[in-house]
Protein backbone atom coordinates (compact mmCIF):
# COMPACT_ATOMS: atom_id res chain seq x y z
CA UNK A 1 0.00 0.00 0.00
CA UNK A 2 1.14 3.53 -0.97
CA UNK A 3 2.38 5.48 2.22
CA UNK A 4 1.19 8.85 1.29
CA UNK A 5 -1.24 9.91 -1.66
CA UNK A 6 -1.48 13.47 -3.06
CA UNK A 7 -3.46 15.41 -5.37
CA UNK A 8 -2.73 18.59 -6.93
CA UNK A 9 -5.15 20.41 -8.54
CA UNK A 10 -4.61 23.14 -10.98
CA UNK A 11 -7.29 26.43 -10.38
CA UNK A 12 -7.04 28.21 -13.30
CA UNK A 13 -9.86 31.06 -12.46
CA UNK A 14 -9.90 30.35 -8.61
CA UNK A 15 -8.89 33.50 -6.35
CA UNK A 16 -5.47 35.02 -5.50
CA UNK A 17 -6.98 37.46 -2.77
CA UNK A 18 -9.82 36.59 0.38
CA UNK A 19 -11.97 39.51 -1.56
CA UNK A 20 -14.71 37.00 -2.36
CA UNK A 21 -18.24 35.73 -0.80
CA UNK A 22 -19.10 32.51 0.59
CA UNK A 23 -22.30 32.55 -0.86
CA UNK A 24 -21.41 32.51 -4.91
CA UNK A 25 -18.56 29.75 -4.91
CA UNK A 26 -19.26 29.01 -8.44
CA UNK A 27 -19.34 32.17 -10.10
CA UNK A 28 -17.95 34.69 -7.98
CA UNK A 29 -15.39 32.96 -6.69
CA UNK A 30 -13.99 31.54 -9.93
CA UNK A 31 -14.93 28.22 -9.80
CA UNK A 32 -14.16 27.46 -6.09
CA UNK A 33 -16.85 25.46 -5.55
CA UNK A 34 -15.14 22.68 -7.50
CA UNK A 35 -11.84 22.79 -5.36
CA UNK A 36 -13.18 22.79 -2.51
CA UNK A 37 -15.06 19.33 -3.40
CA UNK A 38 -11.95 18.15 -4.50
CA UNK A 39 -10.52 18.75 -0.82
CA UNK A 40 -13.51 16.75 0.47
CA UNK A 41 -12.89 13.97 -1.81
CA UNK A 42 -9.10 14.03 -1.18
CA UNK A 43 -9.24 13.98 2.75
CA UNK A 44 -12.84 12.77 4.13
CA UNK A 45 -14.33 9.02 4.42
CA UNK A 46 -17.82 8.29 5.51
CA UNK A 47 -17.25 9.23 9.26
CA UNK A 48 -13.24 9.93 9.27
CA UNK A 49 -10.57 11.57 7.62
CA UNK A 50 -7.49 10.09 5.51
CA UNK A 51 -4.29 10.76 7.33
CA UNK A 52 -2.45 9.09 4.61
CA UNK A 53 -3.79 12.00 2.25
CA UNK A 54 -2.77 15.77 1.29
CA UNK A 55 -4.60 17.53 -1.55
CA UNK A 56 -2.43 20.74 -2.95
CA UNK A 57 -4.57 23.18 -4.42
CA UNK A 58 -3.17 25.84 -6.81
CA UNK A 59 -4.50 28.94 -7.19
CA UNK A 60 -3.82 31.29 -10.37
CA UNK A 61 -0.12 29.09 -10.48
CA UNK A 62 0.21 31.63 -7.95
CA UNK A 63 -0.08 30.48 -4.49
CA UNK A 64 -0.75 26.84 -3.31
CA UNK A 65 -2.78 25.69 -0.30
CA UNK A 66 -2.03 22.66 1.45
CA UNK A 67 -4.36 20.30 2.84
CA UNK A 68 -3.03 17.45 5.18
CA UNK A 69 -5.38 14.85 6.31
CA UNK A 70 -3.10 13.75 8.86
CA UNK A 71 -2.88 17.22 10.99
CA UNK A 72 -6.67 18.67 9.85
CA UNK A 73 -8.21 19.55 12.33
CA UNK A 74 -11.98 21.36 12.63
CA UNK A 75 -12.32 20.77 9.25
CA UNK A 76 -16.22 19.55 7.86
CA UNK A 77 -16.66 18.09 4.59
CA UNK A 78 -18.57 21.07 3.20
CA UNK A 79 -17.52 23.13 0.19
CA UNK A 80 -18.00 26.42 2.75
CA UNK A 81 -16.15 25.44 5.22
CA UNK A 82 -13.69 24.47 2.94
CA UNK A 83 -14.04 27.89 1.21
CA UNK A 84 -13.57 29.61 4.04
CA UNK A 85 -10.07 28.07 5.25
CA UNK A 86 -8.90 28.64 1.34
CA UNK A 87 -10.04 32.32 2.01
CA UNK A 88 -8.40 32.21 5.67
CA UNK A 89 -5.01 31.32 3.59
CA UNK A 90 -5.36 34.06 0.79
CA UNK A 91 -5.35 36.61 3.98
CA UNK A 92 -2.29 35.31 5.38
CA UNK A 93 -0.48 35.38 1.80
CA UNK A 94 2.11 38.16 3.12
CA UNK A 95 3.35 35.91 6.16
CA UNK A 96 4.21 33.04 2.90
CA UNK A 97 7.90 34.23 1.68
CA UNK A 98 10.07 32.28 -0.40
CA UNK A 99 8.89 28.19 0.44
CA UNK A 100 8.44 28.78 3.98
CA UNK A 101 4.56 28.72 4.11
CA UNK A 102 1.90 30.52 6.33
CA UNK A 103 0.16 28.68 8.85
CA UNK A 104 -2.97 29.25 8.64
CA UNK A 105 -4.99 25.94 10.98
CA UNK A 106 -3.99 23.08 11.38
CA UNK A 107 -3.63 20.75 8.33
CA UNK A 108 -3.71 24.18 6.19
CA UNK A 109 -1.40 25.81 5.12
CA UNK A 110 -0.54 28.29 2.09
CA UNK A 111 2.96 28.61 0.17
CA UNK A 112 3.82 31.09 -2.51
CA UNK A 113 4.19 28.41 -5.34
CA UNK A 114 2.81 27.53 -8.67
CA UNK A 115 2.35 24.46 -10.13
CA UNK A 116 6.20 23.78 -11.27
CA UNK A 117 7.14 24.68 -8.10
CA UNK A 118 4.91 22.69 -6.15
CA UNK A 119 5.78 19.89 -8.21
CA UNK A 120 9.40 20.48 -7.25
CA UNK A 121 8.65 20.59 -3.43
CA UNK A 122 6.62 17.52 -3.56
CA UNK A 123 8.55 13.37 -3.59
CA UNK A 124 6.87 10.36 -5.05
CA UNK A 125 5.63 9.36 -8.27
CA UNK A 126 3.73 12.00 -10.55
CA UNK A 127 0.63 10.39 -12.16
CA UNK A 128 -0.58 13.12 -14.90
CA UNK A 129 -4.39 12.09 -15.09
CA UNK A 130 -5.67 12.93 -18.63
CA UNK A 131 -9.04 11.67 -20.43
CA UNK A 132 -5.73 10.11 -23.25
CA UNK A 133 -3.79 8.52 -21.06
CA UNK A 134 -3.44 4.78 -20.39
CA UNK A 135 -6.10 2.89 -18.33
CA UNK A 136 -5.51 3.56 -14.74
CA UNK A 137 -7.06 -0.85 -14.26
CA UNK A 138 -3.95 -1.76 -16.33
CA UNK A 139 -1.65 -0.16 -14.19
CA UNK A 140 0.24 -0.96 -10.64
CA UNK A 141 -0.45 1.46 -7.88
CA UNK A 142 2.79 3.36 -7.77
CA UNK A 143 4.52 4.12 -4.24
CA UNK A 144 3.69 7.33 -3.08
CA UNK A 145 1.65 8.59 -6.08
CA UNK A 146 0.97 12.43 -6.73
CA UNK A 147 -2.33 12.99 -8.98
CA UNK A 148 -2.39 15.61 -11.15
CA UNK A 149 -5.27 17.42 -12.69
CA UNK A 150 -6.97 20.70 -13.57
CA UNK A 151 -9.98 21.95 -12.71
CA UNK A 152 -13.13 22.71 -15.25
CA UNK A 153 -10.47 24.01 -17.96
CA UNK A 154 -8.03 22.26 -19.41
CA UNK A 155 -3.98 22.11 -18.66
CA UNK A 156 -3.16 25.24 -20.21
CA UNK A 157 -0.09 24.33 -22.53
CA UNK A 158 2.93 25.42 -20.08
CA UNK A 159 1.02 23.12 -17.77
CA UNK A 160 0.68 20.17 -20.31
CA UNK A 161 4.52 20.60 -21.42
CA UNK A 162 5.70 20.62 -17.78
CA UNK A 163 4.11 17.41 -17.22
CA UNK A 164 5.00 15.91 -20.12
CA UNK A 165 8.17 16.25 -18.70
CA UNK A 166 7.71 15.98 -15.59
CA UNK A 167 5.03 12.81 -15.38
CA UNK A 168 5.96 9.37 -14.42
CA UNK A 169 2.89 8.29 -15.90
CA UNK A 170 -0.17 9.21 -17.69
CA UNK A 171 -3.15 7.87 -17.20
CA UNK A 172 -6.57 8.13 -17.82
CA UNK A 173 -9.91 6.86 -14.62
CA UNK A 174 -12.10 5.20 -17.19
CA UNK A 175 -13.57 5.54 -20.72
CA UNK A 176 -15.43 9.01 -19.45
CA UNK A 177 -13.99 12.25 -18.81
CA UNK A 178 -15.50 12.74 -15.09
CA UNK A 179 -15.47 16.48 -12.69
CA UNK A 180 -12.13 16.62 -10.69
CA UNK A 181 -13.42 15.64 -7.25
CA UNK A 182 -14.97 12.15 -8.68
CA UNK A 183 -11.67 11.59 -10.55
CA UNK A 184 -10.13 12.04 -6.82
CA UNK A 185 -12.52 10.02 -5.38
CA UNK A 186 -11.72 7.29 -8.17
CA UNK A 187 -8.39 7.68 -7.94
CA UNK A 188 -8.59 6.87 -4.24
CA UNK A 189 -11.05 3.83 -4.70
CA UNK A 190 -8.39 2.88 -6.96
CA UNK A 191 -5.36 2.76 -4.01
CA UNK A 192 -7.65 1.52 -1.57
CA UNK A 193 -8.61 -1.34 -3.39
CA UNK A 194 -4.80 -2.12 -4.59
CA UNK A 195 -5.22 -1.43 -8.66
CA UNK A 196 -8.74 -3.26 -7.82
CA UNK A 197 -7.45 -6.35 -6.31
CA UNK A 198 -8.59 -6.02 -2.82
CA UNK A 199 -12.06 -5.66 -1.62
């Protein structure tokens, strides 16, 4: 069994400052809604949280927020409350300088890092998840992995040539292109299960 998984999710349109609402996650809040699900799928179980998990969301390839499963704490598997800790991070964005990050709760955290960077900063092996790639059934569950997708947009193409470099593997969930969080959630049914050996 892997010892750690991680995610890292690309927000193109998501927000670089904490001047946004709660209440408009979706529109106002470029596309928020949809990372903060991701969080929840990355981190929560039924009634517990995955300690062996960490979901890195990027923001604008500007700033990236941690998310560690195995120090979380007070954190509810709501896109809201979620929200609001991403927003808590944005606010603390001056204490972040160079790759020493600010703490912002436990289990969150916020660096000043893009997605090259956070790549960098991260060990294990980098699975590139893409609609093309090869079938994810057909494949051993690497040690370590670190998932990589976008959100609702594409890879832009700096993003797509730095993981074709970059990538240890490429692979796609199944033969339909699915929202990031249930590509997460696959993705973990996937590890849990041992490449869909154990049950």
């Amino acid at each position: 069994m892997p010892c750690m998984r991680q995610f890292v999710v690309c927000g193109h349109d998501a927000p670089t400052t904490p001047e946004f609402g709660l209440d408009d996650l979706a529109g106002g809040a470029g596309r928020l809604d949809l990372l903060c699900r991701c969080v929840n799928a990355g981190l929560f179980l039924s009634h517990g949280i995955r300690e062996d998990s960490r979901v890195h969301l990027v923001l604008g390839d500007e700033y990236t927020v941690r998310f560690s499963g195995a120090t979380a704490r007070g954190l509810h598997p709501d896109e809201r409350t979620t929200a609001a800790r991403v927003r808590d991070a944005l606010d603390a964005r001056e204490n972040a300088i160079g790759h020493m990050p600010a703490e912002v709760s436990p289990g969150v955290e916020l660096y000043r890092m893009g997605v090259e960077t956070t790549l960098d900063a991260l060990d294990g092996t980098v699975v590139h998840l893409h609609e093309d790639g090869d079938p994810i059934a057909e494949a051993e569950p690497p040690e370590d992995p670190v998932f990589v997708l976008s959100d609702h947009s594409d890879f832009t193409a700096e993003e797509a040539d730095l993981l074709d470099d970059r990538a240890d593997r490429r692979v796609r969930l199944g033969p339909e292109a699915v929202h990031a969080d249930h590509a997460i959630a696959v993705a973990n049914n996937y590890l849990d299960t041992d490449g869909y050996e154990r049950y």
